[in-house]
C-alpha atoms as a PDB file:
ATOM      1  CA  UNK A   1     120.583 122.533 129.019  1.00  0.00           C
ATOM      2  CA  UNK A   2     117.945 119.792 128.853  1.00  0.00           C
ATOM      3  CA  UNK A   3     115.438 119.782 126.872  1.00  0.00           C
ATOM      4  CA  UNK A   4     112.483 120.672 129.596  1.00  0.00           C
ATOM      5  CA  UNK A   5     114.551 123.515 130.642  1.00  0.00           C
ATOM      6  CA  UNK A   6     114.737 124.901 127.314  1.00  0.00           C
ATOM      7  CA  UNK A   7     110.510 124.354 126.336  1.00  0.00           C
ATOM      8  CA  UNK A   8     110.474 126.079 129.966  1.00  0.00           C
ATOM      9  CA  UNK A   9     112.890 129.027 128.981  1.00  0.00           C
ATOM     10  CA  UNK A  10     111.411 129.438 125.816  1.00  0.00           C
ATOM     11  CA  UNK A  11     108.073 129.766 127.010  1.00  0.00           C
ATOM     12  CA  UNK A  12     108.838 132.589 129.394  1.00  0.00           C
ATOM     13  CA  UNK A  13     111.117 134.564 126.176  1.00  0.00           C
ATOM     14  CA  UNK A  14     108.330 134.190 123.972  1.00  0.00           C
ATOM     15  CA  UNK A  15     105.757 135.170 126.893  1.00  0.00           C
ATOM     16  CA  UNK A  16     107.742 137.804 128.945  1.00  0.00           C
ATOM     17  CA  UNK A  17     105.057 136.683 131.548  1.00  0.00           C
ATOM     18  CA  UNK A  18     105.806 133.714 134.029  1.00  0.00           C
ATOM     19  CA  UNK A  19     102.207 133.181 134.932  1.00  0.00           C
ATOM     20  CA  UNK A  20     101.432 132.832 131.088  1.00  0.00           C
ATOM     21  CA  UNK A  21     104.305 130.698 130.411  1.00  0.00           C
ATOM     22  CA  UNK A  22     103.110 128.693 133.300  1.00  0.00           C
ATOM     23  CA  UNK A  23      99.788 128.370 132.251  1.00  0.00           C
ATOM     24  CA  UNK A  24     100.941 127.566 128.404  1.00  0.00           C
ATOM     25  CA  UNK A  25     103.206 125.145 129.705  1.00  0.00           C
ATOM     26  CA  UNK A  26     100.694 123.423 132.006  1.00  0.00           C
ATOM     27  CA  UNK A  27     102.191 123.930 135.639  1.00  0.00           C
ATOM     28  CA  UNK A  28     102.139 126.105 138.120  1.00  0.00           C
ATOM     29  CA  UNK A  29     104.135 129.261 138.390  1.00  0.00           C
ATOM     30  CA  UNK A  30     106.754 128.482 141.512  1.00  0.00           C
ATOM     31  CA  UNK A  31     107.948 125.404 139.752  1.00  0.00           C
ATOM     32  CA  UNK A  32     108.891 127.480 136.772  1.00  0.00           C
ATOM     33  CA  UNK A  33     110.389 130.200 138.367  1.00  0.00           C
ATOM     34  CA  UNK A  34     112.724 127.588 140.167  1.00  0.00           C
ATOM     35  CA  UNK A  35     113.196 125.503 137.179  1.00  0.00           C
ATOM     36  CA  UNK A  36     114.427 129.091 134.923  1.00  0.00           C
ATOM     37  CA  UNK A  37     116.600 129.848 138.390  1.00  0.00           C
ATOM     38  CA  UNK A  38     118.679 126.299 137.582  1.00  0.00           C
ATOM     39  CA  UNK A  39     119.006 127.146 134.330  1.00  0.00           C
ATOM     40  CA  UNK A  40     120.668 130.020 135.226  1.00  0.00           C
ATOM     41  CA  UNK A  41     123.083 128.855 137.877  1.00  0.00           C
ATOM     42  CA  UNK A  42     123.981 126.192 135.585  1.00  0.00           C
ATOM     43  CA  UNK A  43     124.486 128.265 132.789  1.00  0.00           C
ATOM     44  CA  UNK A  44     126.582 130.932 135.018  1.00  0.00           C
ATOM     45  CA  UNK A  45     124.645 134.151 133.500  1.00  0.00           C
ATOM     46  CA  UNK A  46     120.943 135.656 134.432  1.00  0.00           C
ATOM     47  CA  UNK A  47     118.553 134.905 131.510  1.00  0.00           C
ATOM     48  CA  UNK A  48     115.522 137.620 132.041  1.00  0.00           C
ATOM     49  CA  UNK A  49     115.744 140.963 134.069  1.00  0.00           C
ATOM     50  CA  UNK A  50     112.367 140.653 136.397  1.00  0.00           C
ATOM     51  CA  UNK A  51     110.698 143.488 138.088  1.00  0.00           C
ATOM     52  CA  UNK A  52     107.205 143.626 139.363  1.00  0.00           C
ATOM     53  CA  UNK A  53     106.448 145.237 136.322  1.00  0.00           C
ATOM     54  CA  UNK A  54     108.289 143.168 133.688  1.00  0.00           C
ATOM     55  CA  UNK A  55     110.240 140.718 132.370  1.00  0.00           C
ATOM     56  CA  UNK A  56     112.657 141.098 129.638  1.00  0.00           C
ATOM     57  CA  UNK A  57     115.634 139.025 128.110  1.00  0.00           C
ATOM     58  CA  UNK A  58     118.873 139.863 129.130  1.00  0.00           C
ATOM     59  CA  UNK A  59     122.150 139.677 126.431  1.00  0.00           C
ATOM     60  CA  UNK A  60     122.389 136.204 127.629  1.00  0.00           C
ATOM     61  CA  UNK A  61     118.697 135.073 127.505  1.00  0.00           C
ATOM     62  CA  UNK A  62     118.927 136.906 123.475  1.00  0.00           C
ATOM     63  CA  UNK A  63     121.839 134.994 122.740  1.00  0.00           C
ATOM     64  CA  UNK A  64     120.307 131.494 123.880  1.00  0.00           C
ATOM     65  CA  UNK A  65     116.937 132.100 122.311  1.00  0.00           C
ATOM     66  CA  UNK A  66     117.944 130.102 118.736  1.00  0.00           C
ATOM     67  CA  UNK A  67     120.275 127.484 120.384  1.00  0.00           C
ATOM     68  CA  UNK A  68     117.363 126.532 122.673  1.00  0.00           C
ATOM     69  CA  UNK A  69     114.730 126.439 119.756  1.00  0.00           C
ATOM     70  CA  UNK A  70     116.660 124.230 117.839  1.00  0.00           C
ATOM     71  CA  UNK A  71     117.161 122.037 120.819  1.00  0.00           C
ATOM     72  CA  UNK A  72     113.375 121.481 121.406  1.00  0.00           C
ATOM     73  CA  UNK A  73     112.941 121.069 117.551  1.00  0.00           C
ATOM     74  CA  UNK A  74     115.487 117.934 117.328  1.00  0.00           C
ATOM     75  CA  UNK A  75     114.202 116.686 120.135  1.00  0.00           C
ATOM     76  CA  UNK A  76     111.102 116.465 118.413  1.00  0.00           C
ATOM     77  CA  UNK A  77     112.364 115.357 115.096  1.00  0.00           C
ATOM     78  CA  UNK A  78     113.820 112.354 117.498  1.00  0.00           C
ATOM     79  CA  UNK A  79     110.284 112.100 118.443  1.00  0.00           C
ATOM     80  CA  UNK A  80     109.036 111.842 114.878  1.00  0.00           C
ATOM     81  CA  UNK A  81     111.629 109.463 113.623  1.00  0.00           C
ATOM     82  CA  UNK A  82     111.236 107.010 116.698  1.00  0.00           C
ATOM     83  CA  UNK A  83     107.409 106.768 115.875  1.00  0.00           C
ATOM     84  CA  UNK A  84     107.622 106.932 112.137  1.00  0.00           C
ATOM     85  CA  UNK A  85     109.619 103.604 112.549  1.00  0.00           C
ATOM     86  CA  UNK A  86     107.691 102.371 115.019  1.00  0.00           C
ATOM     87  CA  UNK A  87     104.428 102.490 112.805  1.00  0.00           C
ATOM     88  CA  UNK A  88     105.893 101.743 109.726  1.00  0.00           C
ATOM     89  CA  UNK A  89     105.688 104.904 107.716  1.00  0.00           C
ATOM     90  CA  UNK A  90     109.504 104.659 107.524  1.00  0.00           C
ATOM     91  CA  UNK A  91     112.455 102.503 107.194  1.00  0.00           C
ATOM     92  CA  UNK A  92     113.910 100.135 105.138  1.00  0.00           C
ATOM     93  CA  UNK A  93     112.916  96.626 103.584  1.00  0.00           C
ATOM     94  CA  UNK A  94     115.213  94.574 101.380  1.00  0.00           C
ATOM     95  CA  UNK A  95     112.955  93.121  99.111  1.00  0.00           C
ATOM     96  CA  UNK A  96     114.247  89.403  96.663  1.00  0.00           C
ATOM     97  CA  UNK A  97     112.128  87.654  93.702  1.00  0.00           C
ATOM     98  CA  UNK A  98     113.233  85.507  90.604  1.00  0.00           C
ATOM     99  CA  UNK A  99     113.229  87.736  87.793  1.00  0.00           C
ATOM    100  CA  UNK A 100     111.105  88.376  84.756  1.00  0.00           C
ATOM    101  CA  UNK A 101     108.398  86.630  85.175  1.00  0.00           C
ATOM    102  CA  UNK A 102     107.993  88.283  88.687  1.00  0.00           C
ATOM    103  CA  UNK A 103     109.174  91.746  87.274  1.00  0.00           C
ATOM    104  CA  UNK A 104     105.296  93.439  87.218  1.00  0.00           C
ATOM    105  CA  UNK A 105     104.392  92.106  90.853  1.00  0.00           C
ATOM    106  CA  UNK A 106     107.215  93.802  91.818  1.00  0.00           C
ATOM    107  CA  UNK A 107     106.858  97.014  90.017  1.00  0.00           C
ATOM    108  CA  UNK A 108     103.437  97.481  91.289  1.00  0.00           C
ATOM    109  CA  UNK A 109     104.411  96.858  94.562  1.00  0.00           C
ATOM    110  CA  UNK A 110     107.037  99.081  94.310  1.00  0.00           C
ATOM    111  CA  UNK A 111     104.524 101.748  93.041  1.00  0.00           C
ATOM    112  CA  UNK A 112     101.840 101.316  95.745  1.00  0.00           C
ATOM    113  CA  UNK A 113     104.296 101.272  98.695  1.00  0.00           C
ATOM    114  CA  UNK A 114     105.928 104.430  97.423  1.00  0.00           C
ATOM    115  CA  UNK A 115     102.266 106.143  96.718  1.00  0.00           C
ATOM    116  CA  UNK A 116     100.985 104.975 100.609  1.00  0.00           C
ATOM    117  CA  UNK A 117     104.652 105.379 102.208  1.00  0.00           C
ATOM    118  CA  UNK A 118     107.096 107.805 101.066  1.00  0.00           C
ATOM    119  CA  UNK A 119     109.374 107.582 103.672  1.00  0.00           C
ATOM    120  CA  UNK A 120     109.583 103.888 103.182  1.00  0.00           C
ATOM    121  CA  UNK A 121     112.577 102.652 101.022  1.00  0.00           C
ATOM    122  CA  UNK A 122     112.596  99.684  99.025  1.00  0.00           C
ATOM    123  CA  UNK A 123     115.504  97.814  97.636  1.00  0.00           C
ATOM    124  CA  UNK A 124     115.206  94.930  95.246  1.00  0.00           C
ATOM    125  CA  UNK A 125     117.208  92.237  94.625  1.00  0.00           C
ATOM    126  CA  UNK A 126     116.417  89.697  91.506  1.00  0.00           C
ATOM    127  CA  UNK A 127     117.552  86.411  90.716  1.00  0.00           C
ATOM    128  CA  UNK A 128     116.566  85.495  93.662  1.00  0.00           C
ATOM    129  CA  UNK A 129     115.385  81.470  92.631  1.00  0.00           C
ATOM    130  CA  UNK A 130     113.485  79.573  95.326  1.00  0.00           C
ATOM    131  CA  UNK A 131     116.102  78.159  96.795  1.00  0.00           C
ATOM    132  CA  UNK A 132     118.381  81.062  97.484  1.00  0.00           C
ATOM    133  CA  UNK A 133     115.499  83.586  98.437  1.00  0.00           C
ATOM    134  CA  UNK A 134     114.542  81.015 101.343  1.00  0.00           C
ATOM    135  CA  UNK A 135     118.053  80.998 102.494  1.00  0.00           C
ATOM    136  CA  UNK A 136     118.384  84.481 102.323  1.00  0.00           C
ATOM    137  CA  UNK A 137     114.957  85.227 104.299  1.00  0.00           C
ATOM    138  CA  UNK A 138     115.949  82.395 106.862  1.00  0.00           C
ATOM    139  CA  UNK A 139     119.543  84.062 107.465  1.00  0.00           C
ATOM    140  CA  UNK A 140     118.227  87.619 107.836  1.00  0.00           C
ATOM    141  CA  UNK A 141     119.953  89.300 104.739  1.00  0.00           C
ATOM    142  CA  UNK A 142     116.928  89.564 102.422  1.00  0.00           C
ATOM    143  CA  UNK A 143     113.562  90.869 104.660  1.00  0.00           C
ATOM    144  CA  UNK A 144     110.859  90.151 102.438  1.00  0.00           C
ATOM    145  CA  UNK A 145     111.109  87.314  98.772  1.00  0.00           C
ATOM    146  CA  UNK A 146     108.680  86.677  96.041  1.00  0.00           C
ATOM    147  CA  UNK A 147     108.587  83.329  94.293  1.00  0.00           C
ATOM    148  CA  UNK A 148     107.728  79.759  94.092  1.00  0.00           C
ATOM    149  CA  UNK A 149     107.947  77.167  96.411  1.00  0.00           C
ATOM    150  CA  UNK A 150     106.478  73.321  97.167  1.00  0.00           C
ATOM    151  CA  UNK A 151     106.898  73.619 101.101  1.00  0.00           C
ATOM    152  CA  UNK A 152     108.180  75.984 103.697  1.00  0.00           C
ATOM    153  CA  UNK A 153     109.852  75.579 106.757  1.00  0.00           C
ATOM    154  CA  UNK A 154     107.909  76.596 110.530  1.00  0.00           C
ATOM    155  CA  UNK A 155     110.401  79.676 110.619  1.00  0.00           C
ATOM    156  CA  UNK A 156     108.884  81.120 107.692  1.00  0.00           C
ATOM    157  CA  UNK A 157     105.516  83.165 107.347  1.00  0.00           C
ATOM    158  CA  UNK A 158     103.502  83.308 103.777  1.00  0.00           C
ATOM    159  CA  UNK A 159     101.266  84.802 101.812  1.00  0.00           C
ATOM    160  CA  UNK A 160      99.628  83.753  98.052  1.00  0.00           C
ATOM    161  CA  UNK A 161      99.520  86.638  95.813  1.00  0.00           C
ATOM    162  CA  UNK A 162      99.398  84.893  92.331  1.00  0.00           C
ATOM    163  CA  UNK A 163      98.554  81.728  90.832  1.00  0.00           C
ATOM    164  CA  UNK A 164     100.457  80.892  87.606  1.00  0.00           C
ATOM    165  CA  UNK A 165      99.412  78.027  84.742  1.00  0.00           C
ATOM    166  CA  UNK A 166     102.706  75.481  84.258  1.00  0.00           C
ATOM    167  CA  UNK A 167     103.417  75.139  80.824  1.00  0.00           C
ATOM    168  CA  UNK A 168     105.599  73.335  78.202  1.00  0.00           C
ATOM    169  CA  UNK A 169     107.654  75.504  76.258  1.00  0.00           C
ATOM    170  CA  UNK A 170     109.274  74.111  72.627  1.00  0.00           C
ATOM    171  CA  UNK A 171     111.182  75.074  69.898  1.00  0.00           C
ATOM    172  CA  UNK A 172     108.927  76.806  67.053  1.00  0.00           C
ATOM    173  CA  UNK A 173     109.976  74.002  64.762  1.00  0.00           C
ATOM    174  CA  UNK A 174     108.974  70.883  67.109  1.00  0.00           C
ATOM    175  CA  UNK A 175     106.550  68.299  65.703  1.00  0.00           C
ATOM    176  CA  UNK A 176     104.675  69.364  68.344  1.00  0.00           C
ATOM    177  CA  UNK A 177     104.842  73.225  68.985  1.00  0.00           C
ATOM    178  CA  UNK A 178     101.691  73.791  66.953  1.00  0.00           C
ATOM    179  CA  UNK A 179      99.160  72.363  69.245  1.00  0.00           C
ATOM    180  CA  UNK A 180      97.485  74.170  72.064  1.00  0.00           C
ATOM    181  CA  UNK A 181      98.216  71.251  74.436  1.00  0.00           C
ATOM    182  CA  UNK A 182     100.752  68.761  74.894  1.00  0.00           C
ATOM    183  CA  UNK A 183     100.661  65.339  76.601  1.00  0.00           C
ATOM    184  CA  UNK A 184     103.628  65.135  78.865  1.00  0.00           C
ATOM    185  CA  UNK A 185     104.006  61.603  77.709  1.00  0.00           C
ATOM    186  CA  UNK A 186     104.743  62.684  74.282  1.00  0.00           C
ATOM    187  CA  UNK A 187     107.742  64.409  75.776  1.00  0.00           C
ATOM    188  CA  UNK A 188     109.439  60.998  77.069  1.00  0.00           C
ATOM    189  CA  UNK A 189     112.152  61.076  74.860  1.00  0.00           C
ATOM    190  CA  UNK A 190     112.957  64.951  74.490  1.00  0.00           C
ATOM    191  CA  UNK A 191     116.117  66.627  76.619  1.00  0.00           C
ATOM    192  CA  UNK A 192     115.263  69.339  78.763  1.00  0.00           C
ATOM    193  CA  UNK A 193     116.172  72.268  79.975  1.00  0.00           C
ATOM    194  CA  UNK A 194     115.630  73.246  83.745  1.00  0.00           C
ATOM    195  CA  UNK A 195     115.861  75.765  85.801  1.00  0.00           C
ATOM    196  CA  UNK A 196     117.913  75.352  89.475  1.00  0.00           C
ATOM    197  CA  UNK A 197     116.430  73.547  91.838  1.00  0.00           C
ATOM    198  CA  UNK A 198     116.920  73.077  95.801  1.00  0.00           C
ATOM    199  CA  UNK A 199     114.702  73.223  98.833  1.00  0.00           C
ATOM    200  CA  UNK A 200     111.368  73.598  97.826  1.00  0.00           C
ATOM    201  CA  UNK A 201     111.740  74.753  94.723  1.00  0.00           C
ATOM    202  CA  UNK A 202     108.113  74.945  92.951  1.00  0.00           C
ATOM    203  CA  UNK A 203     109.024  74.324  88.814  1.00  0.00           C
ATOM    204  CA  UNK A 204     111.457  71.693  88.883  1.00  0.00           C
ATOM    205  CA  UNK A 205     109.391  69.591  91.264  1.00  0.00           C
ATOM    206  CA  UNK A 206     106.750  69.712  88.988  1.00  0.00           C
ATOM    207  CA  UNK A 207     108.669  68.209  86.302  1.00  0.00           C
ATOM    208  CA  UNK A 208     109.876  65.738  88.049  1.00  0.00           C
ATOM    209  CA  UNK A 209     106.287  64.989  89.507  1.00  0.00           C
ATOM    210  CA  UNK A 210     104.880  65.467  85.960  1.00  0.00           C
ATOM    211  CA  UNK A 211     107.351  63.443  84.414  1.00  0.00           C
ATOM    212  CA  UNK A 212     106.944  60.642  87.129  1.00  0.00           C
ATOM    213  CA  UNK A 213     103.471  60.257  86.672  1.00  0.00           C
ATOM    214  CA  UNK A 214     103.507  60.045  82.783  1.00  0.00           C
ATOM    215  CA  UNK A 215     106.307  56.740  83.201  1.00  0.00           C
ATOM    216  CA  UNK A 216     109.449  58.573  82.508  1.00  0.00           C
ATOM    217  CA  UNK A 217     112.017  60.273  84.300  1.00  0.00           C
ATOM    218  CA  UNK A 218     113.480  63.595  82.609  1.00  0.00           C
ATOM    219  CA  UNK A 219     116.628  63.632  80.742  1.00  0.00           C
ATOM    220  CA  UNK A 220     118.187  66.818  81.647  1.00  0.00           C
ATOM    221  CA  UNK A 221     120.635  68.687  78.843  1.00  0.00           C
ATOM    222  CA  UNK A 222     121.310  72.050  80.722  1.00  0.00           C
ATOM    223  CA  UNK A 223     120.654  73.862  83.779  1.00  0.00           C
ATOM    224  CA  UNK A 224     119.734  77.363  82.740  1.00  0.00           C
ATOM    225  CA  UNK A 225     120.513  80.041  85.621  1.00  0.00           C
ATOM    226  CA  UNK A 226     116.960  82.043  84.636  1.00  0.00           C
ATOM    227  CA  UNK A 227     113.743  81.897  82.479  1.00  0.00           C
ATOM    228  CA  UNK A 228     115.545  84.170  80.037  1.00  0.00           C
ATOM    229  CA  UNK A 229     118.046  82.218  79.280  1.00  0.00           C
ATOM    230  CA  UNK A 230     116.227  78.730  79.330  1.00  0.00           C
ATOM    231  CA  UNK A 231     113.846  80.505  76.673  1.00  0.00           C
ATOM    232  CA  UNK A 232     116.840  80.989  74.949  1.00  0.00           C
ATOM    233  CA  UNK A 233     118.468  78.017  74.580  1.00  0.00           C
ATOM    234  CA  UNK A 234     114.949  76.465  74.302  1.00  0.00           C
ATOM    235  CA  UNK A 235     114.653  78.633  70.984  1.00  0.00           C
ATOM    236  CA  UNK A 236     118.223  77.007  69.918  1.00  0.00           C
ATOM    237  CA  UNK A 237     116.562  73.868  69.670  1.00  0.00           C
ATOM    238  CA  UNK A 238     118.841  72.815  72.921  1.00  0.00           C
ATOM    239  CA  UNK A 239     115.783  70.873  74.160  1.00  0.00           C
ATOM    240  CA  UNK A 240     112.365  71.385  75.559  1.00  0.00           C
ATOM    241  CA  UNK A 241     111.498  73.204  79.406  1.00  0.00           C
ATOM    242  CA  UNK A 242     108.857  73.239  81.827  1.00  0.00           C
ATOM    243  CA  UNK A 243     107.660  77.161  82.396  1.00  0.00           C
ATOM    244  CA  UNK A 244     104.967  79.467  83.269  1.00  0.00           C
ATOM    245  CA  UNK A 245     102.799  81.443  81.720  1.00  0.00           C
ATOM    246  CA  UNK A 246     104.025  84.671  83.078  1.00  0.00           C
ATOM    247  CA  UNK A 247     107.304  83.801  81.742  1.00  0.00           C
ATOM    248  CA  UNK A 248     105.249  83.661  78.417  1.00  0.00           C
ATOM    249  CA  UNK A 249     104.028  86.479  78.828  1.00  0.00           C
ATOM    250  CA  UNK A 250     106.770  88.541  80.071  1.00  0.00           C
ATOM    251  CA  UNK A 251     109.822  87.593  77.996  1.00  0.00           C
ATOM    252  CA  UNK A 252     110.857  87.535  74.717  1.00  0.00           C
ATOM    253  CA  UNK A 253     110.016  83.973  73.313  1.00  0.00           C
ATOM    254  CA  UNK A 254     111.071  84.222  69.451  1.00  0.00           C
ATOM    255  CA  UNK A 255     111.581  81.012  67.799  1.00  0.00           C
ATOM    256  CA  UNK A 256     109.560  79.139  71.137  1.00  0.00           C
ATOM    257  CA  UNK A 257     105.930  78.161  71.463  1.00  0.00           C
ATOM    258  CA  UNK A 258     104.131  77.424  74.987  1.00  0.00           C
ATOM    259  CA  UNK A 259     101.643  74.914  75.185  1.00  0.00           C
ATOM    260  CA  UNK A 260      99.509  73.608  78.150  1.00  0.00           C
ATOM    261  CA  UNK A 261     100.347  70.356  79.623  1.00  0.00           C
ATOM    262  CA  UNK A 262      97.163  68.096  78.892  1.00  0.00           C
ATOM    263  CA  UNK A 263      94.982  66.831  82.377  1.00  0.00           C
ATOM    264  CA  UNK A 264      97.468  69.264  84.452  1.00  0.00           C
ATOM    265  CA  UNK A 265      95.044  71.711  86.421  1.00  0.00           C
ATOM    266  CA  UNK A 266      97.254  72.538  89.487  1.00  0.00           C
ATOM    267  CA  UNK A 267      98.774  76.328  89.141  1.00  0.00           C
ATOM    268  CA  UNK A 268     101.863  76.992  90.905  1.00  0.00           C
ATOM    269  CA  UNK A 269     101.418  79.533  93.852  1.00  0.00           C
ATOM    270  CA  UNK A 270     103.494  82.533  93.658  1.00  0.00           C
ATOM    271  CA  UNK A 271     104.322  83.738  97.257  1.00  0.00           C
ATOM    272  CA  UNK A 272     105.596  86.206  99.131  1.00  0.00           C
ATOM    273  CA  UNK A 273     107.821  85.111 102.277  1.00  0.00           C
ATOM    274  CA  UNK A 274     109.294  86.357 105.863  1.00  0.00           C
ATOM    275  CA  UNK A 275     110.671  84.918 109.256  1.00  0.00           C
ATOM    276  CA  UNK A 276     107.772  84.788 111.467  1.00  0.00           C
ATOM    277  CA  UNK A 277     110.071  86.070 114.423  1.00  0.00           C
ATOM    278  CA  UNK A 278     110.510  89.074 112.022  1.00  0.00           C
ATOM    279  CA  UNK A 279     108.985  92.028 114.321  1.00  0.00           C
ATOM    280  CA  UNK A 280     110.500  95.125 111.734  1.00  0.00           C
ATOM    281  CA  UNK A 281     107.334  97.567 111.654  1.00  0.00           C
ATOM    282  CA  UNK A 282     108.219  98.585 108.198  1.00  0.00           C
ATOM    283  CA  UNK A 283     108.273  94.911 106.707  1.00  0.00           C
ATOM    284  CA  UNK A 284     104.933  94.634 107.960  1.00  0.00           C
ATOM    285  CA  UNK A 285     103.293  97.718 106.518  1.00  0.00           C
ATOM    286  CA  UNK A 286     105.329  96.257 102.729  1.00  0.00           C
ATOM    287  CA  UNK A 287     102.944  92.840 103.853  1.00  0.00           C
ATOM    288  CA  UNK A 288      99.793  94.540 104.513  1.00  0.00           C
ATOM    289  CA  UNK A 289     100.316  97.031 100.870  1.00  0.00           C
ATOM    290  CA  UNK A 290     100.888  93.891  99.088  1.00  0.00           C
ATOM    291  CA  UNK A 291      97.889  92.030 100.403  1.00  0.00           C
ATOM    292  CA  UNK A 292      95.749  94.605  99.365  1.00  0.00           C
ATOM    293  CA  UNK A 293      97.200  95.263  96.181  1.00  0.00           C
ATOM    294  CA  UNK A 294      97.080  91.551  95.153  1.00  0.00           C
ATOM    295  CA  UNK A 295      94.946  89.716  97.605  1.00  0.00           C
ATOM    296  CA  UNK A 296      94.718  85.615  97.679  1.00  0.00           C
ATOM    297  CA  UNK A 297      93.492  84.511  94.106  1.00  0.00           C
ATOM    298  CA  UNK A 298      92.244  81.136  96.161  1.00  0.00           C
ATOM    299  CA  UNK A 299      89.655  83.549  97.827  1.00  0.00           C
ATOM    300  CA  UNK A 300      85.539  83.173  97.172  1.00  0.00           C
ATOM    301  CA  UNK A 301      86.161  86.918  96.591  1.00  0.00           C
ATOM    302  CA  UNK A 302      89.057  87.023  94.303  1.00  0.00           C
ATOM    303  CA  UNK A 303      87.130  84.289  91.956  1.00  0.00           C
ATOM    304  CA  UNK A 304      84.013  86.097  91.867  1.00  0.00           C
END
């Protein structure tokens, strides 16, 4: 049994009148008599008793009643489903960003997409540095990645949702922790401690770019795998780092001070990133949710 034949079928049960099954079902009467006749034949067993009086359900019709409702009702669940995804209401959208300092973005967005789309499903990913998160985006196993980066390739699509102050962050007991800003120039001679770096990635450019312009190039103690953990061995007296203030203000920085970096006025750009050739209707509606909830902090709007 299609599923035409069983709207049909149950139209004329529900009815016991062809010419108001017809008429509820938008089509003339002969077609429906002939299209209730194949149903029939192909079933094997009469489905109504008909007189010029009445019509009335035979054992068979009875029996077929349910099984041909539920038909017609997954049919349109199908229906549903296929345009839920389709407009983005539902589906799934694997979601990548650093780590702490990111850890609120996320959590918002995680709130607002589950507030405008229930049906949508996130899953997160962190410690996703720059460099990773762009590979993952460019070989299809993350959808969507938050973070930092200095350039992008043409395969990848962007948007600005936060701008971040760099910062130095020292030991508590550094000649030099107490003062609100720090010359990087001062810093010449001090080890640091970095994060990982690779394509594009946004903070350890900058120190190298900072560290470049002030006449020295950085002598570098450790590679810490996260902001945590630099903190951390920052706060051991292990050497000095370049952070953000979002790190600052989102991890635990006992024994560690941040300072601004005097003369530097360029924020890093926190982004959100996707392949252009990405056509996934849910990924799209994530885009648009997050764009509203934190639109472009470059904007005339956004400064006012």
């Amino acid at each position: 049994m299609e599923v035409h034949q069983a709207q049909a079928f149950i139209a004329v049960a529900e009815e016991l009148h062809f010419g108001r099954a017809a008429a509820r079902l938008r089509m003339a009467q002969p077609p429906l008599s002939r299209l209730i006749k194949q149903l029939e034949r192909s079933l094997g067993a009469p489905l109504f008793e008909r007189s010029t009086r009445h019509v009335k359900l035979t054992a068979a019709g009875r029996a077929l009643l349910d099984p041909a409702r539920h038909l017609v009702e997954a049919s349109e669940a199908a229906e549903r489903a296929v345009h839920s995804t389709l407009t983005g209401e539902t589906g799934r959208v694997r979601v990548g960003f650093a780590g702490a300092s990111i850890n609120r973005k996320v959590g918002e967005l995680a709130r607002q997409v589950r507030t405008a789309r229930p049906g949508l499903m996130l899953e997160l990913y962190s410690s996703q540095f720059s460099h990773l998160g762009l590979e993952r985006v460019l070989d299809g196993s993350l959808d969507l990645v938050i973070g930092r980066w200095d350039f992008l390739p043409a395969e990848v699509d962007s948007a600005v949702i936060a701008l971040e102050e760099v910062m130095v962050v020292l030991p508590s007991a550094h000649p030099l922790a107490s003062q609100s800003s720090v010359d990087m120039a001062d810093l010449a001679e001090e080890s640091w401690i970095t994060l990982p770096g690779g394509l594009g990635a946004a903070l350890p450019n900058r120190l190298n770019s900072l560290a470049m312009a002030s006449g020295f190039v950085p002598r570098v103690a450790q590679t810490a795998p996260d902001s945590w953990t630099q903190v951390v061995l920052v706060g051991a007296q292990m050497g000095c780092g370049l952070s953000l203030d979002s790190v600052r203000d989102n991890v635990s920085s006992e024994g560690v001070l941040f300072s601004s970096i005097a003369g530097e006025d360029r924020p890093l750009e926190v982004r959100m990133i996707w392949r252009r050739t990405d056509d996934n209707p849910a990924l799209h509606t994530v885009i648009e949710i997050a764009q509203d909830a934190f639109p472009d902090p470059r904007s005339p709007s956004a400064s006012r």
